[in-house]
PDB file of N, CA and C in Angstrom:
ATOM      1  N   UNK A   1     124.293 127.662 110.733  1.00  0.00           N
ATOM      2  CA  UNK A   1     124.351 126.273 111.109  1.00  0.00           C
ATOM      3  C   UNK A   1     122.976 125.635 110.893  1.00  0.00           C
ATOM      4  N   UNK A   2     123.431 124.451 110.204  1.00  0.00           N
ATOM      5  CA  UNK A   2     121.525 123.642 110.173  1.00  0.00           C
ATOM      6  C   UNK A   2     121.731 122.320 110.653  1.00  0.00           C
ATOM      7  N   UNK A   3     120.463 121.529 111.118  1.00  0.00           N
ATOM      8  CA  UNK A   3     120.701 120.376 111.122  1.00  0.00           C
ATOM      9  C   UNK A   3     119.408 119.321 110.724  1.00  0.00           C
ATOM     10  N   UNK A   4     119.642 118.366 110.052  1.00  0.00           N
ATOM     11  CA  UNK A   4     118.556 117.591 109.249  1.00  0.00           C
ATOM     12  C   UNK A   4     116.787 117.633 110.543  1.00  0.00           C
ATOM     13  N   UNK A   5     115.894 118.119 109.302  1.00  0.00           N
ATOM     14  CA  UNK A   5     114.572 117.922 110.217  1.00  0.00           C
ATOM     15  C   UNK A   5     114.462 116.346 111.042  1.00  0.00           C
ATOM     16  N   UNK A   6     114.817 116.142 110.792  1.00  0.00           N
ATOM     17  CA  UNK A   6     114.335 114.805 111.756  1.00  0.00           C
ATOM     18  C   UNK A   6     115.253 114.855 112.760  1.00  0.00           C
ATOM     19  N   UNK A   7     116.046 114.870 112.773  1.00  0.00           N
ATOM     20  CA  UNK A   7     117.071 115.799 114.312  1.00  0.00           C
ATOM     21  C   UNK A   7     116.867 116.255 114.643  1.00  0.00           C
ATOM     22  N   UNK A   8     116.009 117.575 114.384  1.00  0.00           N
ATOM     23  CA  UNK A   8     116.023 119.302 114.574  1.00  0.00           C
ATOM     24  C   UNK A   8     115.883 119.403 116.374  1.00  0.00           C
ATOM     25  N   UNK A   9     116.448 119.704 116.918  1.00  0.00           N
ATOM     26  CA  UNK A   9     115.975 119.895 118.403  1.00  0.00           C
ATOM     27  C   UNK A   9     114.830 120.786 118.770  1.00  0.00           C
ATOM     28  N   UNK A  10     114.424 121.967 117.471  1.00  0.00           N
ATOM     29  CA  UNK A  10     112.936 122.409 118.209  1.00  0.00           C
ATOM     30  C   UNK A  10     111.631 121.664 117.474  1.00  0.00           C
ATOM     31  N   UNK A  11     112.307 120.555 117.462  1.00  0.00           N
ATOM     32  CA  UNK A  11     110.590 119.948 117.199  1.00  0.00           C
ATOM     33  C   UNK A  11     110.245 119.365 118.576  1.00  0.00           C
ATOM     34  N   UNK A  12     109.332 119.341 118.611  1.00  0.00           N
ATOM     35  CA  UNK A  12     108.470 118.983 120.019  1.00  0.00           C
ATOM     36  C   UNK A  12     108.409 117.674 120.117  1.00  0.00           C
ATOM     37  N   UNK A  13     108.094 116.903 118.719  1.00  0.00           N
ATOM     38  CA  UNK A  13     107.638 115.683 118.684  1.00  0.00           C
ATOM     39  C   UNK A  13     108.690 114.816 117.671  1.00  0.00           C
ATOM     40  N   UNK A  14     108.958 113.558 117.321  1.00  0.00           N
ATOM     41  CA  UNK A  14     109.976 113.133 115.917  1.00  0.00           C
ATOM     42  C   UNK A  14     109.387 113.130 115.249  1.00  0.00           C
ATOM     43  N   UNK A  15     110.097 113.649 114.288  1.00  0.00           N
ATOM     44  CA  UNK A  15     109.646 113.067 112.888  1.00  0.00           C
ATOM     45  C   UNK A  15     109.897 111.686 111.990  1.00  0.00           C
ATOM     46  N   UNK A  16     108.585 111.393 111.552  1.00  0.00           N
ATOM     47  CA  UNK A  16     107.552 112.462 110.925  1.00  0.00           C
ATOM     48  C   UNK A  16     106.590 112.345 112.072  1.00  0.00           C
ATOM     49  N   UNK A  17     105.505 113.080 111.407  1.00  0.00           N
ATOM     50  CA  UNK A  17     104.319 113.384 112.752  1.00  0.00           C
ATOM     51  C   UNK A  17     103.974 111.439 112.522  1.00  0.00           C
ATOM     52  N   UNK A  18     102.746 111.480 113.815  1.00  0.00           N
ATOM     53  CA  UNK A  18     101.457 110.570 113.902  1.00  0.00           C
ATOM     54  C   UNK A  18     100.727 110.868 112.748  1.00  0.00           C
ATOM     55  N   UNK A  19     100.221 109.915 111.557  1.00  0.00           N
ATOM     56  CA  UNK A  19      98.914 110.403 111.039  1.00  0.00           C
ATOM     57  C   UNK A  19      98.061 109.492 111.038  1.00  0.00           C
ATOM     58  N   UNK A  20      97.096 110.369 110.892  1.00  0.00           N
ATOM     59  CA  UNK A  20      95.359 109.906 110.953  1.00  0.00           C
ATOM     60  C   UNK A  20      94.540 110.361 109.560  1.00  0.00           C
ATOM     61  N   UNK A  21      93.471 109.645 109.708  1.00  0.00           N
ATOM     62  CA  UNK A  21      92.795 109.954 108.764  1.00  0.00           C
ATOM     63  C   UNK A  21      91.456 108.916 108.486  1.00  0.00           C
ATOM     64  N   UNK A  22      91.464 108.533 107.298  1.00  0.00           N
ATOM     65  CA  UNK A  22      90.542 107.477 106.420  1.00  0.00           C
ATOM     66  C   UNK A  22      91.320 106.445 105.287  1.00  0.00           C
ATOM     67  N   UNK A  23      90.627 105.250 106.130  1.00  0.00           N
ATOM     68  CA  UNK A  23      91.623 104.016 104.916  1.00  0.00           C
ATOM     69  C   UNK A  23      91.431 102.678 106.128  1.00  0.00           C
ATOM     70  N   UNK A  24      91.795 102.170 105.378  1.00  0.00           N
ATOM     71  CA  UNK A  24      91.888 100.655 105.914  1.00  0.00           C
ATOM     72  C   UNK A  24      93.128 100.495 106.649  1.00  0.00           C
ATOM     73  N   UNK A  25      94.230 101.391 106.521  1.00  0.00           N
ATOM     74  CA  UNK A  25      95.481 100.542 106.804  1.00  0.00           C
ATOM     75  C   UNK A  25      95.981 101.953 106.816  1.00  0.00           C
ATOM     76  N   UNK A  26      96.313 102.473 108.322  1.00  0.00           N
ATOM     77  CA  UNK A  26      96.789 103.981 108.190  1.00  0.00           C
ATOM     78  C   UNK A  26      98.428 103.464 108.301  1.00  0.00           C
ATOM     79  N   UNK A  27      99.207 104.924 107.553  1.00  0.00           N
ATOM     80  CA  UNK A  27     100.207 104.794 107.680  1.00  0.00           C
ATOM     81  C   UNK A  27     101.194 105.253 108.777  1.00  0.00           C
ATOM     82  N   UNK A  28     102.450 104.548 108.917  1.00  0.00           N
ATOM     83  CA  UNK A  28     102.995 104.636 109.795  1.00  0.00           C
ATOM     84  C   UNK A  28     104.819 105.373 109.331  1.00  0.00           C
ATOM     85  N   UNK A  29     104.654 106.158 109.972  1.00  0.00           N
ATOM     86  CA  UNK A  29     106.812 106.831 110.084  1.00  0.00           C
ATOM     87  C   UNK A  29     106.817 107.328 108.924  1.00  0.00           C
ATOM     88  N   UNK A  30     107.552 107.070 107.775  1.00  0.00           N
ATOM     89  CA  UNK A  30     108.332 107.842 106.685  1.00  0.00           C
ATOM     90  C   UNK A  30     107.293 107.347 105.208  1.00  0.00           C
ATOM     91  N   UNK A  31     106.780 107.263 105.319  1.00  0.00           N
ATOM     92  CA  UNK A  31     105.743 107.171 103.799  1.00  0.00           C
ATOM     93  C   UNK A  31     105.102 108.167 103.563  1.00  0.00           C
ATOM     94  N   UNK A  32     104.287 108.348 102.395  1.00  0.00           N
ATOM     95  CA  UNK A  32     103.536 108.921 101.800  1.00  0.00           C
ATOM     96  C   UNK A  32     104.391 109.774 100.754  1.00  0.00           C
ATOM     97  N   UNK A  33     103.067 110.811 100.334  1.00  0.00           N
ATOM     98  CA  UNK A  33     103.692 111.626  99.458  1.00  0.00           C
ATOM     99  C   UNK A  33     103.786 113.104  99.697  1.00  0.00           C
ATOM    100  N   UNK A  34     103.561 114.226 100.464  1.00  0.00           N
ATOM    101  CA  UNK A  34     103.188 115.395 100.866  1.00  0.00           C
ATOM    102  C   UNK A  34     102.783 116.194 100.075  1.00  0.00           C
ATOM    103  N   UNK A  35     101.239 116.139  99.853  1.00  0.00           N
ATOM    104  CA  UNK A  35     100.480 117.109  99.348  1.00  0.00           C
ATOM    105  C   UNK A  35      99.799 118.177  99.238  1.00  0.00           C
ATOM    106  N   UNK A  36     100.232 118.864 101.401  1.00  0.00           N
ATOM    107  CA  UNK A  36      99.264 120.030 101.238  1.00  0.00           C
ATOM    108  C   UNK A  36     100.159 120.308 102.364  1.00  0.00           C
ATOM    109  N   UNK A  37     100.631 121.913 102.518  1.00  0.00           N
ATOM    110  CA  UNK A  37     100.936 122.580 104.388  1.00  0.00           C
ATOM    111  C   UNK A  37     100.176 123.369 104.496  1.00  0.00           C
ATOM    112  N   UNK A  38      99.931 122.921 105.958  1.00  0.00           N
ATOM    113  CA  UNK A  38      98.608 124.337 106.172  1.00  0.00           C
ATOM    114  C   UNK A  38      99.285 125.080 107.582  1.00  0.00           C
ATOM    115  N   UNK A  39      99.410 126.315 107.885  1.00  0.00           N
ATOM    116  CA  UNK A  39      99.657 126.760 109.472  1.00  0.00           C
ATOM    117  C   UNK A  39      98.901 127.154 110.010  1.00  0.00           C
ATOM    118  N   UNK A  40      98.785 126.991 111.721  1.00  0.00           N
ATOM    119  CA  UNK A  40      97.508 127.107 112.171  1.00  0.00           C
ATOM    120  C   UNK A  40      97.990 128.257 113.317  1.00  0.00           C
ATOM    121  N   UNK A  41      97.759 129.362 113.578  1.00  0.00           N
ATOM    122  CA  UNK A  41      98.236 130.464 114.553  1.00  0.00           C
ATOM    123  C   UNK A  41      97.317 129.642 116.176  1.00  0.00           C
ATOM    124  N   UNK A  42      98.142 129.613 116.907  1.00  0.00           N
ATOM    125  CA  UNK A  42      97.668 129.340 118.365  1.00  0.00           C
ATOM    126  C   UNK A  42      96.306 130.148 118.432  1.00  0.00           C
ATOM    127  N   UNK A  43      95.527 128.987 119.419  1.00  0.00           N
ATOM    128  CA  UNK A  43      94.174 129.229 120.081  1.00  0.00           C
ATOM    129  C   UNK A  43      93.999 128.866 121.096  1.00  0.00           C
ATOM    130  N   UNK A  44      93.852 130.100 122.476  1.00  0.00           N
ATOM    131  CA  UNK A  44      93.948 129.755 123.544  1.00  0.00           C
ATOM    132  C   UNK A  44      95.324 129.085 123.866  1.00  0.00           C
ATOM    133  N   UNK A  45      95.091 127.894 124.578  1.00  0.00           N
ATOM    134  CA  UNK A  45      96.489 127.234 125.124  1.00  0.00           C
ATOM    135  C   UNK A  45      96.953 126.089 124.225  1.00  0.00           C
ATOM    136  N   UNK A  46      96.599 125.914 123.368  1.00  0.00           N
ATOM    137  CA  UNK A  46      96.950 125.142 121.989  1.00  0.00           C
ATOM    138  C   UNK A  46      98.136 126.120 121.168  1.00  0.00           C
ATOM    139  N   UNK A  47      99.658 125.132 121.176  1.00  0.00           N
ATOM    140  CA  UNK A  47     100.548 126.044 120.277  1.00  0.00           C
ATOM    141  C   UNK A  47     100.061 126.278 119.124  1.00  0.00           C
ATOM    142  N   UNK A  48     100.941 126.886 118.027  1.00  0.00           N
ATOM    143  CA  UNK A  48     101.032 127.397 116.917  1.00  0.00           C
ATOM    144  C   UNK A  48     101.143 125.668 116.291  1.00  0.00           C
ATOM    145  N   UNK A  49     100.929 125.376 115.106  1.00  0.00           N
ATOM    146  CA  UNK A  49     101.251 124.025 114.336  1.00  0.00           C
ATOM    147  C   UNK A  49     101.147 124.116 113.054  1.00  0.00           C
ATOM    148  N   UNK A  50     101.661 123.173 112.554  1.00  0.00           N
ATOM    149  CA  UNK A  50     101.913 122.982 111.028  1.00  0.00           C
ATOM    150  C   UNK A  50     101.165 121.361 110.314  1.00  0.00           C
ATOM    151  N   UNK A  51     100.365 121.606 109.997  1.00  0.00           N
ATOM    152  CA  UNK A  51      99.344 120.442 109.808  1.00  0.00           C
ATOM    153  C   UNK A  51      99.504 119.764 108.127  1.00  0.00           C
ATOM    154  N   UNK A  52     100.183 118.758 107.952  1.00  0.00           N
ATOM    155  CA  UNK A  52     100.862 118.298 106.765  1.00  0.00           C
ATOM    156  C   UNK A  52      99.346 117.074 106.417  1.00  0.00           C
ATOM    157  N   UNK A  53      99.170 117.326 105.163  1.00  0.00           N
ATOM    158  CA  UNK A  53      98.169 116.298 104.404  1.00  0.00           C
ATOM    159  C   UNK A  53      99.164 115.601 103.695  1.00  0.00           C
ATOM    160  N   UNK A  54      99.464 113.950 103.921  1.00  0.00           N
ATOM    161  CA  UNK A  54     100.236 113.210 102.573  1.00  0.00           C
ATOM    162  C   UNK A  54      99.081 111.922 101.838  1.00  0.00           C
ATOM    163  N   UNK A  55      99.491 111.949 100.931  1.00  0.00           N
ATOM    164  CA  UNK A  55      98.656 111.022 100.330  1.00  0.00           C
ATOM    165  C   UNK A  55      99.311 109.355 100.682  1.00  0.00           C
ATOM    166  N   UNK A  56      98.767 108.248 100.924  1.00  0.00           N
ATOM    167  CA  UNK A  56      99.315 106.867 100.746  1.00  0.00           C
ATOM    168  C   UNK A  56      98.256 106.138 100.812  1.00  0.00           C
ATOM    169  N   UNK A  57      98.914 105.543  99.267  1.00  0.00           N
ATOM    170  CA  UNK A  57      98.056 103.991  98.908  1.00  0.00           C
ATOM    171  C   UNK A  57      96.840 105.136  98.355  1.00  0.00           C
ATOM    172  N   UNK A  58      96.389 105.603  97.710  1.00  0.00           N
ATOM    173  CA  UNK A  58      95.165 106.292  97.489  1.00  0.00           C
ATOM    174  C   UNK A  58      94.403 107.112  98.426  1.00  0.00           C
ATOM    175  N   UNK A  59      94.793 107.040  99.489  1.00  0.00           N
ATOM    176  CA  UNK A  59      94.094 107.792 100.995  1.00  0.00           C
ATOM    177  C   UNK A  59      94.903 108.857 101.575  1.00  0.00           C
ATOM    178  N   UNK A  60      94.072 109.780 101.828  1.00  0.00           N
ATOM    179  CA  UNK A  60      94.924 110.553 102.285  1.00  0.00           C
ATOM    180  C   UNK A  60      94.651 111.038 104.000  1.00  0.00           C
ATOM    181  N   UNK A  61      95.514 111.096 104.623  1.00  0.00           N
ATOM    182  CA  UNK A  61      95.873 111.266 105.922  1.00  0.00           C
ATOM    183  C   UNK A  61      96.695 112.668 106.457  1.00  0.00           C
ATOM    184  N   UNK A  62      96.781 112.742 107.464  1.00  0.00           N
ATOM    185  CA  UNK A  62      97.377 114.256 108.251  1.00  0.00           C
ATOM    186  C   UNK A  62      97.815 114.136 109.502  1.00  0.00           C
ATOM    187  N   UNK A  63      99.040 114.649 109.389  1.00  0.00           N
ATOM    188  CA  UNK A  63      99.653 114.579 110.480  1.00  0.00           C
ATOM    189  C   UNK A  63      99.992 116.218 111.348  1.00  0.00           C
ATOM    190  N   UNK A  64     100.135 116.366 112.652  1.00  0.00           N
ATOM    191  CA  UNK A  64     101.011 117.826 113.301  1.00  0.00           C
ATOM    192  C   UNK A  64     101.871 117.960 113.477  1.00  0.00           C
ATOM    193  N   UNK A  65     102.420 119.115 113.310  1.00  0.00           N
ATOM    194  CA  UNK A  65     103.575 119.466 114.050  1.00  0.00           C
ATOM    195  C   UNK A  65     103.597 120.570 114.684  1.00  0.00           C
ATOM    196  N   UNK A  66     103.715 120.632 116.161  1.00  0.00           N
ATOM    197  CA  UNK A  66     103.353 121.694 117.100  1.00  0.00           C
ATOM    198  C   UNK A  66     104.684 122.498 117.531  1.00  0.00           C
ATOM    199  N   UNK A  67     104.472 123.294 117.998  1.00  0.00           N
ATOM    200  CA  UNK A  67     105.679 123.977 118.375  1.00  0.00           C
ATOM    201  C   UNK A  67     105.635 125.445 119.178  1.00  0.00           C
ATOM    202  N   UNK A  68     106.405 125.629 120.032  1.00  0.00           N
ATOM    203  CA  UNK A  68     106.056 126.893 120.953  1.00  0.00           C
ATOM    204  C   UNK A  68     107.171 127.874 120.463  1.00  0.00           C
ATOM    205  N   UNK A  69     107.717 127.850 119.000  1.00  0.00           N
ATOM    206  CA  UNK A  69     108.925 128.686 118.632  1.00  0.00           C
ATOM    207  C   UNK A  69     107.712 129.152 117.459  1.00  0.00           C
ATOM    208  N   UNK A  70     107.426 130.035 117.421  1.00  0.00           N
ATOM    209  CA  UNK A  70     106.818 130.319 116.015  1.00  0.00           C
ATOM    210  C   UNK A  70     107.394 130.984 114.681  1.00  0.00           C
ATOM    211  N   UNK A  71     108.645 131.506 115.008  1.00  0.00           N
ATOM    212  CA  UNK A  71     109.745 131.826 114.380  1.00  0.00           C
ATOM    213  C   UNK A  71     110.287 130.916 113.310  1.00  0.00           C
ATOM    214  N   UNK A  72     110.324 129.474 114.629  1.00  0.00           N
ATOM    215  CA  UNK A  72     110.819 128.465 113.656  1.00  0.00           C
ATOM    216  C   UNK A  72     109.817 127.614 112.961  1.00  0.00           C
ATOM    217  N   UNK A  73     108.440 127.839 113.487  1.00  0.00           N
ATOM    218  CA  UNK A  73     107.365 127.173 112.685  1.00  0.00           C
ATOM    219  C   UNK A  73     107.191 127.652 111.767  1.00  0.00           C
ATOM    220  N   UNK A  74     107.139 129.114 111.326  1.00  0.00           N
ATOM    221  CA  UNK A  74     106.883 130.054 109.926  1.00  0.00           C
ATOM    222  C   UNK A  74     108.185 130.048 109.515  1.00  0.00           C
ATOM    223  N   UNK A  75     109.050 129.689 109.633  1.00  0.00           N
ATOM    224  CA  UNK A  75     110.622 129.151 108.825  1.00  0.00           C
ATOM    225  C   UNK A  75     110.453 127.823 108.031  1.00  0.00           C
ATOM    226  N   UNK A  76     109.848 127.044 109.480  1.00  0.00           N
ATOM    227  CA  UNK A  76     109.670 125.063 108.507  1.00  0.00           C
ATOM    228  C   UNK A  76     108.316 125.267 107.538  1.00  0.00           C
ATOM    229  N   UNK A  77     107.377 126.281 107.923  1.00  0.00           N
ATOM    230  CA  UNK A  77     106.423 125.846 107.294  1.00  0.00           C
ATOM    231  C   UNK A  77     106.619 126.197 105.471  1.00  0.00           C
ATOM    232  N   UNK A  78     107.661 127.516 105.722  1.00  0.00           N
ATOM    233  CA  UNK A  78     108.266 128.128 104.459  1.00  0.00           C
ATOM    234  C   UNK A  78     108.469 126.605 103.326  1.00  0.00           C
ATOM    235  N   UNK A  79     109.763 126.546 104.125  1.00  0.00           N
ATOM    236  CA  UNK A  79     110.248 125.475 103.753  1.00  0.00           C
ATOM    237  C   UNK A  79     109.855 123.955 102.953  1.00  0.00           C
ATOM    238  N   UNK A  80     108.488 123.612 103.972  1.00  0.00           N
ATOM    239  CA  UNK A  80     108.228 122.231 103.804  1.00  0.00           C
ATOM    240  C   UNK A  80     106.866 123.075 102.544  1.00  0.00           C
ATOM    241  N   UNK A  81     106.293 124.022 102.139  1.00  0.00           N
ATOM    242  CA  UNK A  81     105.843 124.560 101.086  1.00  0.00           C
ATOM    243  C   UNK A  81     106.455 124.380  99.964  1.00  0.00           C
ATOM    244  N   UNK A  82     107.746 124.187 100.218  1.00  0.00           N
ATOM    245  CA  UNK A  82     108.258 124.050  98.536  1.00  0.00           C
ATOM    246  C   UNK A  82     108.575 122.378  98.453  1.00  0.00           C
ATOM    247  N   UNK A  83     108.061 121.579  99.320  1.00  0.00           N
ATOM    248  CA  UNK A  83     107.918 119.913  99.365  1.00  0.00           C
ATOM    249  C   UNK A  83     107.351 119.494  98.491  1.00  0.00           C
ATOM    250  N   UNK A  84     106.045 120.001  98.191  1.00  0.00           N
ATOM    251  CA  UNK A  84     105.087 119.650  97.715  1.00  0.00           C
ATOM    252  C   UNK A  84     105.241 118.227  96.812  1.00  0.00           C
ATOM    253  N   UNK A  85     104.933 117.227  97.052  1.00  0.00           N
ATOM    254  CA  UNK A  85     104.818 116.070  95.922  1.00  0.00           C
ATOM    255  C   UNK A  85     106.022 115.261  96.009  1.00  0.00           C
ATOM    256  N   UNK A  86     106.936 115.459  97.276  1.00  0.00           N
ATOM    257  CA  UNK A  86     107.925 115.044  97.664  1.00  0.00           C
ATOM    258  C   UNK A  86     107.603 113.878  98.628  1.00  0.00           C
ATOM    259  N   UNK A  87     108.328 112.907  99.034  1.00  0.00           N
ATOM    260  CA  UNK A  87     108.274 111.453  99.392  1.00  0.00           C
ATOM    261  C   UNK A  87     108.610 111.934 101.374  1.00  0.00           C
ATOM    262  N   UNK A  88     107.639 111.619 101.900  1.00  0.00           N
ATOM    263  CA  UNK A  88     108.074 111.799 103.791  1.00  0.00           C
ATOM    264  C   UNK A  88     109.304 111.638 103.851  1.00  0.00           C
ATOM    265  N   UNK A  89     109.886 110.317 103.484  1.00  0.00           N
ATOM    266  CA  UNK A  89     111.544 109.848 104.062  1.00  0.00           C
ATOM    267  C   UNK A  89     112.321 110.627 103.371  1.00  0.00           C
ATOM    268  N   UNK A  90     112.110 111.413 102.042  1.00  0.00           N
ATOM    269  CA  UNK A  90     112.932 112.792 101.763  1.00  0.00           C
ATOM    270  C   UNK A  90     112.707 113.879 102.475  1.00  0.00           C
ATOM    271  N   UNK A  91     111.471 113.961 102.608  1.00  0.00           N
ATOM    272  CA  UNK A  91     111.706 115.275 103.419  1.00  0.00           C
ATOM    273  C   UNK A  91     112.704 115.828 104.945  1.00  0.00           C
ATOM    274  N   UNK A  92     112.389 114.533 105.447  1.00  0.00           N
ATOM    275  CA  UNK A  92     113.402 114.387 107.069  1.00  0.00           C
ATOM    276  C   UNK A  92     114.586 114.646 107.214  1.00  0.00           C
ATOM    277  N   UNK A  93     115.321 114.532 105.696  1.00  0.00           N
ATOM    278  CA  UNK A  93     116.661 114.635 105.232  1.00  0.00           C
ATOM    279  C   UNK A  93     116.908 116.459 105.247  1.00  0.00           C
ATOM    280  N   UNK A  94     115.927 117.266 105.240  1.00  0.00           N
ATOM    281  CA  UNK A  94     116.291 118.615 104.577  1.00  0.00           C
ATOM    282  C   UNK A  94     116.871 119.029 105.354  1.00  0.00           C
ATOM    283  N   UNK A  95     117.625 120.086 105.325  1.00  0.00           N
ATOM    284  CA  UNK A  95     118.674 120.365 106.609  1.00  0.00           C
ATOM    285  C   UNK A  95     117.658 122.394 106.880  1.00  0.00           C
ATOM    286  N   UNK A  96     117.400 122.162 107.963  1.00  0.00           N
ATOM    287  CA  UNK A  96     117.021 123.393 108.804  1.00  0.00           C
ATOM    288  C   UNK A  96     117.486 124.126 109.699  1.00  0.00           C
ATOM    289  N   UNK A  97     117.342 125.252 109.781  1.00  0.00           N
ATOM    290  CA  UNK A  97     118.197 125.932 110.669  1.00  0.00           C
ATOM    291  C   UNK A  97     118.253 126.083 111.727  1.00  0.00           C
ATOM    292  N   UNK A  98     119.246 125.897 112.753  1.00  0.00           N
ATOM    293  CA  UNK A  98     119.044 126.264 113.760  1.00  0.00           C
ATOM    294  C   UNK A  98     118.515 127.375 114.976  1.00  0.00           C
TER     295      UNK A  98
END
């Protein structure tokens, strides 16, 4: 059984993440382009996360995604690895597993 990432019930937070970065005009919800996944193994009391770089408008920005399932974080992070160069508001669509 799967159900689209932006549904997914073990995300912590909606998608897409908050991002930050550098630029005049940060972006907001379903833009960009996704250019980099990085995973970050928990430190101390900080979960496990999945830290997405997308490019928009020429700038590039980064958003998290945290999570206390790490099972399912090294599953999405699989996953959103083969994104690469793919559009945010496509990605939300991918269907993940439960």
């Amino acid at each position: 059984m799967s159900m689209k990432l932006r549904d997914h019930p073990k995300l912590l937070y909606k998608w897409p993440p908050a991002w930050a970065g550098s630029g005049t005009e940060f972006p907001v919800g379903k833009v960009g382009v996704l250019k980099e996944v990085k995973y970050h193994k928990a430190e101390g009391k900080s979960p496990d996360r999945i830290v997405l770089v997308i490019e928009y408008r020429n700038h590039t920005f980064s958003g998290v995604i945290p999570g206390d399932d790490a099972d399912f974080l090294q599953s999405l992070y699989q996953q959103l690895s083969q994104c690469l160069d793919r559009p945010i508001h496509e990605i939300g669509n991918l269907e993940i597993a439960l």
